[in-house]
Protein backbone atom coordinates (compact mmCIF):
# COMPACT_ATOMS: atom_id res chain seq x y z
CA UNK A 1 8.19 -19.31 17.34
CA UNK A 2 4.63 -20.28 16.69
CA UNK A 3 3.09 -18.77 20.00
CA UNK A 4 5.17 -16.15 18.90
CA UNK A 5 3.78 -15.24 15.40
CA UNK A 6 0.45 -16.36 17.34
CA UNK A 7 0.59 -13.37 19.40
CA UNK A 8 1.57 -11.30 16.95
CA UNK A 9 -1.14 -12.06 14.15
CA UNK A 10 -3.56 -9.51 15.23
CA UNK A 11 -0.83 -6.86 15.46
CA UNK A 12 0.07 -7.71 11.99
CA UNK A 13 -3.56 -7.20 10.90
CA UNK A 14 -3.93 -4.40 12.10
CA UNK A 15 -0.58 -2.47 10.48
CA UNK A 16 -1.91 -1.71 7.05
CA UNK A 17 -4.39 1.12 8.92
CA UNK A 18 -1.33 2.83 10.24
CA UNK A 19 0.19 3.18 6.50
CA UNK A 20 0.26 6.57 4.77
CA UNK A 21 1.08 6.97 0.90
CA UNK A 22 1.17 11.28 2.23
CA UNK A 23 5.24 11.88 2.51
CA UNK A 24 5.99 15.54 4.47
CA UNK A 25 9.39 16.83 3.89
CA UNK A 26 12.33 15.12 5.43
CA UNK A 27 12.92 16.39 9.10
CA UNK A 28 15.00 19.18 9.67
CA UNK A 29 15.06 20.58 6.11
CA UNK A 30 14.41 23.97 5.10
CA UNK A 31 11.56 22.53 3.09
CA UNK A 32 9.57 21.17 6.02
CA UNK A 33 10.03 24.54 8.09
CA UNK A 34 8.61 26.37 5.11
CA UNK A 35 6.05 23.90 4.35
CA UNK A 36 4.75 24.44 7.92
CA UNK A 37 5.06 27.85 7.84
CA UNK A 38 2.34 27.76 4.56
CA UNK A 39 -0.14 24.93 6.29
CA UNK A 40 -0.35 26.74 9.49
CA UNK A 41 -1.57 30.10 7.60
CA UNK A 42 -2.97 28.64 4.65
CA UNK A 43 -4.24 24.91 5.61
CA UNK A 44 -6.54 25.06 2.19
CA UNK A 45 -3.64 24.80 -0.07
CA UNK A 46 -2.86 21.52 0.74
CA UNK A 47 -6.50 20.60 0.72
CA UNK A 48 -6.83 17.32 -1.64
CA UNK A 49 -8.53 18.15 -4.92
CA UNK A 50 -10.04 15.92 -6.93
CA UNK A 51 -11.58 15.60 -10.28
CA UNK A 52 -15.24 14.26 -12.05
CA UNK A 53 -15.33 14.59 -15.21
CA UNK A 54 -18.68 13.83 -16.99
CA UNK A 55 -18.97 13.29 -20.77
CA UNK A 56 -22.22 13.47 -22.26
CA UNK A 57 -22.94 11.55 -25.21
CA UNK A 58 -26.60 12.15 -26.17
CA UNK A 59 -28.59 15.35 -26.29
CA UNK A 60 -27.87 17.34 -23.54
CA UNK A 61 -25.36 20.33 -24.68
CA UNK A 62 -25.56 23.14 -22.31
CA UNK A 63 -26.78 26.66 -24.19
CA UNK A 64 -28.97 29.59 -23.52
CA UNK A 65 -32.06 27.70 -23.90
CA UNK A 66 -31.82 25.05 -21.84
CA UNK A 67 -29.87 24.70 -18.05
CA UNK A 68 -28.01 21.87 -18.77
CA UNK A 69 -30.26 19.24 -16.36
CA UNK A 70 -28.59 16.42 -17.61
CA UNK A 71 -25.42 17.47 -16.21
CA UNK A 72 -26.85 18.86 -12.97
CA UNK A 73 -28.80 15.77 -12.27
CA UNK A 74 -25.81 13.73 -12.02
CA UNK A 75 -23.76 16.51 -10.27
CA UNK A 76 -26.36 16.71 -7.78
CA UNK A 77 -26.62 12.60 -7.42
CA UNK A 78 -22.94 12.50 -7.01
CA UNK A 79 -22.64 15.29 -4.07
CA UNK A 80 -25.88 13.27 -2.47
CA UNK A 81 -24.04 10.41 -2.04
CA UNK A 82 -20.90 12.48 -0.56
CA UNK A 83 -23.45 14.69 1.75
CA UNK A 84 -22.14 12.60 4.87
CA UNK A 85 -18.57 13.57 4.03
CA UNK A 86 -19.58 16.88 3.58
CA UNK A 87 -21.72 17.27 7.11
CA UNK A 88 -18.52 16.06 8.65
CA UNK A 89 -16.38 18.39 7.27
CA UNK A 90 -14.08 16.15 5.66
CA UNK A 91 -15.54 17.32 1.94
CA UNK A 92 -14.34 20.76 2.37
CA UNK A 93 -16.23 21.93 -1.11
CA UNK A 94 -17.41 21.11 -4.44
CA UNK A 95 -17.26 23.60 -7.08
CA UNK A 96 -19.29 23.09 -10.74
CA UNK A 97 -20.59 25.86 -13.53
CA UNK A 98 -23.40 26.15 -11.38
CA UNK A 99 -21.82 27.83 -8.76
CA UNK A 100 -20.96 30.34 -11.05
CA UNK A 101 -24.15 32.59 -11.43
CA UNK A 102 -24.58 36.72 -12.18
CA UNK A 103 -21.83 38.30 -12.84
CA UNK A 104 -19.50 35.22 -12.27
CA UNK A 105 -21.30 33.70 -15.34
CA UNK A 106 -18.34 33.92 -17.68
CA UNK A 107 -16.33 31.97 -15.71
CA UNK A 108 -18.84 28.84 -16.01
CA UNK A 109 -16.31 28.40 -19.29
CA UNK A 110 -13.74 26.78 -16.85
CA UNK A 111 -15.49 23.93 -15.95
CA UNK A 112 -17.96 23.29 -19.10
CA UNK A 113 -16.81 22.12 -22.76
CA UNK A 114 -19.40 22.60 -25.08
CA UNK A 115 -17.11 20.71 -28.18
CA UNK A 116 -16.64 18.14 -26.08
CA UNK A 117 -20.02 18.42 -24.41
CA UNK A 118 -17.93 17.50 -20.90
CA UNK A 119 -18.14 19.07 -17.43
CA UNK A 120 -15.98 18.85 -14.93
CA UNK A 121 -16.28 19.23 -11.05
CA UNK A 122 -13.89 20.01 -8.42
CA UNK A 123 -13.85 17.79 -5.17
CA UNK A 124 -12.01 19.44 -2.12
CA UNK A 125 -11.14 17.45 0.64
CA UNK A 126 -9.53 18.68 3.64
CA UNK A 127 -5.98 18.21 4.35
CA UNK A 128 -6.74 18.16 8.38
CA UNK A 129 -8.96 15.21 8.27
CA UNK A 130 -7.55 11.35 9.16
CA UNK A 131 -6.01 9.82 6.12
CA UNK A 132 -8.33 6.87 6.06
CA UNK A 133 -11.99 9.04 5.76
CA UNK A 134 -10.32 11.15 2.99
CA UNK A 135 -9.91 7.59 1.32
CA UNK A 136 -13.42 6.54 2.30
CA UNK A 137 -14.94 9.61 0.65
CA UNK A 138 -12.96 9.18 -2.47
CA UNK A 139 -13.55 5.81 -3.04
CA UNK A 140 -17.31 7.01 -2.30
CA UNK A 141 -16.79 9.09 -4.83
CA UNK A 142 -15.31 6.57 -7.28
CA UNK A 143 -18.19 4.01 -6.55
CA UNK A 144 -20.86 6.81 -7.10
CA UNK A 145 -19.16 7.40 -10.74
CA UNK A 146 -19.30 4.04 -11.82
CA UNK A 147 -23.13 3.76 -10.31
CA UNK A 148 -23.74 7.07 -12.45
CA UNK A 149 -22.26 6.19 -15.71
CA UNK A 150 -25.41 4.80 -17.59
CA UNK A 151 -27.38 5.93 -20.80
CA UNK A 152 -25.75 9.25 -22.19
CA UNK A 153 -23.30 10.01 -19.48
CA UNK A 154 -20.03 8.56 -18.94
CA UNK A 155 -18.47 9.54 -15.09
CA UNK A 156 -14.95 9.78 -14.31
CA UNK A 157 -12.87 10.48 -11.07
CA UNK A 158 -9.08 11.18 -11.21
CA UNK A 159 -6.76 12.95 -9.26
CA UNK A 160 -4.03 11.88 -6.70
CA UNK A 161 -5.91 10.07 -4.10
CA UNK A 162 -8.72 8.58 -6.75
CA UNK A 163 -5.39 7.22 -8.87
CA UNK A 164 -3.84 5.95 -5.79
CA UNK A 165 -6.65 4.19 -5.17
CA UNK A 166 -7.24 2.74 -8.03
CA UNK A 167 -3.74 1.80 -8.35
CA UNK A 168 -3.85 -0.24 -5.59
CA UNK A 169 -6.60 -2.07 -6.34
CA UNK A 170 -5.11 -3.10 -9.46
CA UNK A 171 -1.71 -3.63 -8.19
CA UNK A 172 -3.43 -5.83 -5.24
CA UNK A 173 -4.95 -8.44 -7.38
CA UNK A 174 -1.68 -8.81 -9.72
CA UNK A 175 0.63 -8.84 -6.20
CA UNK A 176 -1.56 -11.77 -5.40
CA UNK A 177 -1.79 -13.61 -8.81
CA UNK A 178 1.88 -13.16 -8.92
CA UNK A 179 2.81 -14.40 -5.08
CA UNK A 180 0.43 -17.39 -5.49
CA UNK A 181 1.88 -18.77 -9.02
CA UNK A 182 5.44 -18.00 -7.45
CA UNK A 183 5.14 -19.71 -4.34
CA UNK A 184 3.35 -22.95 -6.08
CA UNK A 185 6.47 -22.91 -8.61
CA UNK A 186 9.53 -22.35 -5.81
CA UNK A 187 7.47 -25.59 -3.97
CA UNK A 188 7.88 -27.81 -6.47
CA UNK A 189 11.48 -26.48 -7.52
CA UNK A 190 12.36 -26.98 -3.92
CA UNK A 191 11.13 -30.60 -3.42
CA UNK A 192 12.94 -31.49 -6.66
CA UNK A 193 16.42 -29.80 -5.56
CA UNK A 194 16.35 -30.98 -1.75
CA UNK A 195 14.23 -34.48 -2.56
CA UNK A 196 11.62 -34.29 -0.10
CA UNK A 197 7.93 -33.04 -0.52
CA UNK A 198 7.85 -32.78 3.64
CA UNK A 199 10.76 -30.72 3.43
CA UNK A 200 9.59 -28.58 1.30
CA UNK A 201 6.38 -27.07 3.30
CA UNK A 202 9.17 -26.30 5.41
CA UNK A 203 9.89 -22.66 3.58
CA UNK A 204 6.37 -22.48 3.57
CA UNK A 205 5.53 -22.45 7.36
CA UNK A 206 9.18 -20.54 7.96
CA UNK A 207 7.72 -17.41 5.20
CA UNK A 208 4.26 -17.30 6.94
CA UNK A 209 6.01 -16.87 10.39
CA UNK A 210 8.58 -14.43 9.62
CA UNK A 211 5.88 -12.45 7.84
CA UNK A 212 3.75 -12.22 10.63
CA UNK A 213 6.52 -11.54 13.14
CA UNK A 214 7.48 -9.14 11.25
CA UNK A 215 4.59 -6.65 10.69
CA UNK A 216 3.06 -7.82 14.33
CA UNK A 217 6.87 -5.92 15.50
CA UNK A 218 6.60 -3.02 13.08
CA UNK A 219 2.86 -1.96 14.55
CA UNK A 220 3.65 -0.70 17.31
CA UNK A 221 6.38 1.57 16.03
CA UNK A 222 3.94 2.96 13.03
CA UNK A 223 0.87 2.88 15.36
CA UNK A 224 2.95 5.08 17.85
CA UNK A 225 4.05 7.19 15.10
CA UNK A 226 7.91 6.26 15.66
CA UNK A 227 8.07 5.57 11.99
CA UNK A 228 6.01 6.84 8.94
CA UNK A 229 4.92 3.44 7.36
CA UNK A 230 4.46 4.04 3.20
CA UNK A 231 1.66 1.32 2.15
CA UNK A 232 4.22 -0.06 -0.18
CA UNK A 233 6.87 -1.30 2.63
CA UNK A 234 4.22 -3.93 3.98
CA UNK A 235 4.92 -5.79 0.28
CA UNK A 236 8.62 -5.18 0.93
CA UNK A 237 8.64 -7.12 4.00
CA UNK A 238 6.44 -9.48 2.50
CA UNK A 239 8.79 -10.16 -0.80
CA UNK A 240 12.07 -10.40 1.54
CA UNK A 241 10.08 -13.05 3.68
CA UNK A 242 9.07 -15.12 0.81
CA UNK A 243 12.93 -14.92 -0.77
CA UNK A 244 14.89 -15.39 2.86
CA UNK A 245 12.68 -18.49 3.86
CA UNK A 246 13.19 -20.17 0.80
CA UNK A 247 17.01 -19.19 0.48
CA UNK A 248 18.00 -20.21 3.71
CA UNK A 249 16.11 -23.03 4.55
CA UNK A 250 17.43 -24.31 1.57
CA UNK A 251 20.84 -24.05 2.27
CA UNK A 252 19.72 -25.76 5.50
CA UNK A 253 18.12 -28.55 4.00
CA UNK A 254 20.31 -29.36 1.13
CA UNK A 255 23.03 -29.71 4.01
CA UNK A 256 21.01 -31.66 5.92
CA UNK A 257 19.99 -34.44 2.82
CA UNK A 258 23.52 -34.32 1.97
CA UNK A 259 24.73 -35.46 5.32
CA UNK A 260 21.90 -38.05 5.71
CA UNK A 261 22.81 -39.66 2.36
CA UNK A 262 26.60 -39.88 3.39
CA UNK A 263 25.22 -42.45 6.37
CA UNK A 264 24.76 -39.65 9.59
CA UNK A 265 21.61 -40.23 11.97
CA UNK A 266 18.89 -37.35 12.12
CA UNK A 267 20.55 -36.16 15.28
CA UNK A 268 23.97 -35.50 13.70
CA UNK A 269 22.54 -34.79 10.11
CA UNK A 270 21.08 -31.42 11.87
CA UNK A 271 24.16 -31.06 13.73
CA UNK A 272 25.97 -30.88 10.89
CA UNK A 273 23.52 -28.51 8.75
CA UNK A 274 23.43 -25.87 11.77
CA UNK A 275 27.26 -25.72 12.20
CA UNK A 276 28.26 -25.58 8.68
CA UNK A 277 24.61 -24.39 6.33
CA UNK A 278 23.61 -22.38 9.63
CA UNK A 279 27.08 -20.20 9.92
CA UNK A 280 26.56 -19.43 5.94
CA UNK A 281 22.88 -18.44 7.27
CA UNK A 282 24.17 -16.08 9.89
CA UNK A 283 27.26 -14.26 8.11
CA UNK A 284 25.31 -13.49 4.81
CA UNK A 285 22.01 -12.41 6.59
CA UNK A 286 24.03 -9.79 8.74
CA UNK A 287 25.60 -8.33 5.65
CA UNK A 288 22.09 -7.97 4.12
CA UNK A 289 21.00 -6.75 7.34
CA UNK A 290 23.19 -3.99 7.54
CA UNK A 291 23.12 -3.30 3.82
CA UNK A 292 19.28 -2.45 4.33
CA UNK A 293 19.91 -0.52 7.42
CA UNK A 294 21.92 1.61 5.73
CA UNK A 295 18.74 3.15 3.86
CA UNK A 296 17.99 4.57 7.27
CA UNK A 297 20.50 7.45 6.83
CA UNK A 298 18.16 8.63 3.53
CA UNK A 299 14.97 9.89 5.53
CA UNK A 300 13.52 11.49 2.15
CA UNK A 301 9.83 9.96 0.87
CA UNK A 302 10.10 6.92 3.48
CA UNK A 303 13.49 5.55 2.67
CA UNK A 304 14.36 5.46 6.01
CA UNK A 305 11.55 3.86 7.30
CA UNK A 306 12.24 1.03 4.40
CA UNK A 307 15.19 0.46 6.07
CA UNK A 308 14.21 0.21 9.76
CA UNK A 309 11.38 -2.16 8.31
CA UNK A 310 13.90 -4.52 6.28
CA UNK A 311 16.22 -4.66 8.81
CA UNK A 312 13.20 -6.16 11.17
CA UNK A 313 12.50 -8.37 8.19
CA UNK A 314 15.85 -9.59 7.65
CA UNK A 315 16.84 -10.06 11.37
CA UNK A 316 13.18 -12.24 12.19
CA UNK A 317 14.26 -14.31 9.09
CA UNK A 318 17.74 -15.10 10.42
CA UNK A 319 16.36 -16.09 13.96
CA UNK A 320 12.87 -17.94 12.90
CA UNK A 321 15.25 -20.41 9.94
CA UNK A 322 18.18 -20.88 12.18
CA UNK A 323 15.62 -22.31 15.13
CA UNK A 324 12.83 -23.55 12.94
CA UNK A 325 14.97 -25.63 10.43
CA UNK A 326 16.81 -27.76 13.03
């Protein structure tokens, strides 16, 4: 099992650059026939837009007498630093009051608050490019506007991709906090319930393994496009690892210290824990196993590919804790 997850580490790597957080309509719906219908005539529509807002808090107010450089200076700063996503057609546009000029003048009002003393420009990114340089450009984008908000102007970029972004970042760092205070805690709990502090990095090495099993065998079904992989399945298959190692190598090893203190030898302690802890093992993780795959049958926003995934997770930790424990 060891070469095994040994092989499959740089698969599992390498399977959060096949995730997508864009969901298309569930096959064979009326929705996804009509929703390629509109992309093939009109692929702009689904074109990601984004939004910069920038808030001026000094003297800089936009009126007939001056031409609002303020603003333009840091418009112009922020589409510099996006020229490269521009040249490669993955920034499809950018639109601000100052594309607005001559007769088009009155519609400058769209995009410019003078009570506020905000402006606002549009980001357009295009819906045919790869997933991951849309991301690189926004988070470009969202880099630029914290680099730009200094002195009198405050920089802001929101929309779907920019929040999603965000989002994760956020959700990352408490995902980690959380897992790392968890796991520290279900040690020690462990050790005190089974009485061993050896057999309690046992979980520890079984959760690692089926984890990287795991994603190593979901790459190359979401690499060859099999599957659609949402981002948020990874931590799925991660939070079922963490809970099935523990669970079952507990009922494993409580087996096993019970039999030992009752007189047996090692030999027939772990004969013992596999015929009676390891058919409990067995039965309950094919019930959960099937009870996941079940989600398959719902292929609306991912749901089925949850399923396929936790299925994988389940079955790895059934076969990794009934060979690793003994």
């Amino acid at each position: 099992m060891i070469v095994l997850a040994a092989c499959a580490a740089p698969f599992a790597f390498k399977l959060g650059s096949t995730a997508t957080d864009n969901f298309a309509a569930a096959p064979g719906t009326k929705s996804l026939h009509e929703t390629t219908a509109i992309q093939s005539q009109f692929p702009g529509v689904f074109n990601d837009r984004e939004t910069v807002l920038i808030e001026c808090f000094g003297d800089c107010a936009c009126t007939s007498s001056t031409s609002c450089v303020g603003f333009q200076g840091v418009i112009l700063k922020l589409e510099d630093k996006l020229q490269p996503y521009r040249q490669t057609g993955v920034l499809y546009s950018t639109t601000s009051p100052f594309n607005f000029t001559g007769p088009l003048a009155p519609l400058q009002s769209g995009y410019y608050n003078a009570s506020a003393n905000a402006m606002v420009l549009g980001l357009q990114f295009f819906a045919g490019a790869p997933e991951d340089e849309v991301n690189t450009a926004v988070q470009t984008a969202l880099d630029a506007a914290v680099e730009l908000t200094s002195g009198d102007f405050k920089v802001f970029v929101t929309g779907r991709t920019a929040a999603r972004l965000a989002g994760t970042a956020e959700a990352g760092k408490l995902i980690g906090m959380t897992d790392g205070i968890g796991t520290c805690f279900i040690v020690v709990f462990f050790a005190w319930q089974v009485g061993s502090w050896r057999l309690a990095l046992i979980p520890v090495v079984n959760t690692i393994i089926c984890l990287v099993l795991c994603l190593g065998l979901i790459y190359p079904l979401s690499s060859s496009k099999a599957i659609i992989l949402p981002s948020y399945v990874p931590n799925v298959c991660l939070f079922l690892s963490i809970a099935l190692s523990v669970d079952y190598s507990f009922f494993h090893l409580s087996r096993f210290q019970e039999v030992r203190v009752q007189g047996k030898d090692l030999v027939g302690a772990c004969e013992e824990m596999v015929r009676t802890a390891g058919r409990v093992v067995l039965v309950s993780g094919v019930v959960l196993l099937f009870t996941w795959l079940a989600l398959a049958a719902f292929p609306v926003f991912g749901t089925n590919t949850l399923g396929y995934c936790s299925s994988i997770a389940i079955f790895v930790c059934i076969t990794v804790n009934l060979i690793m424990n003994p």
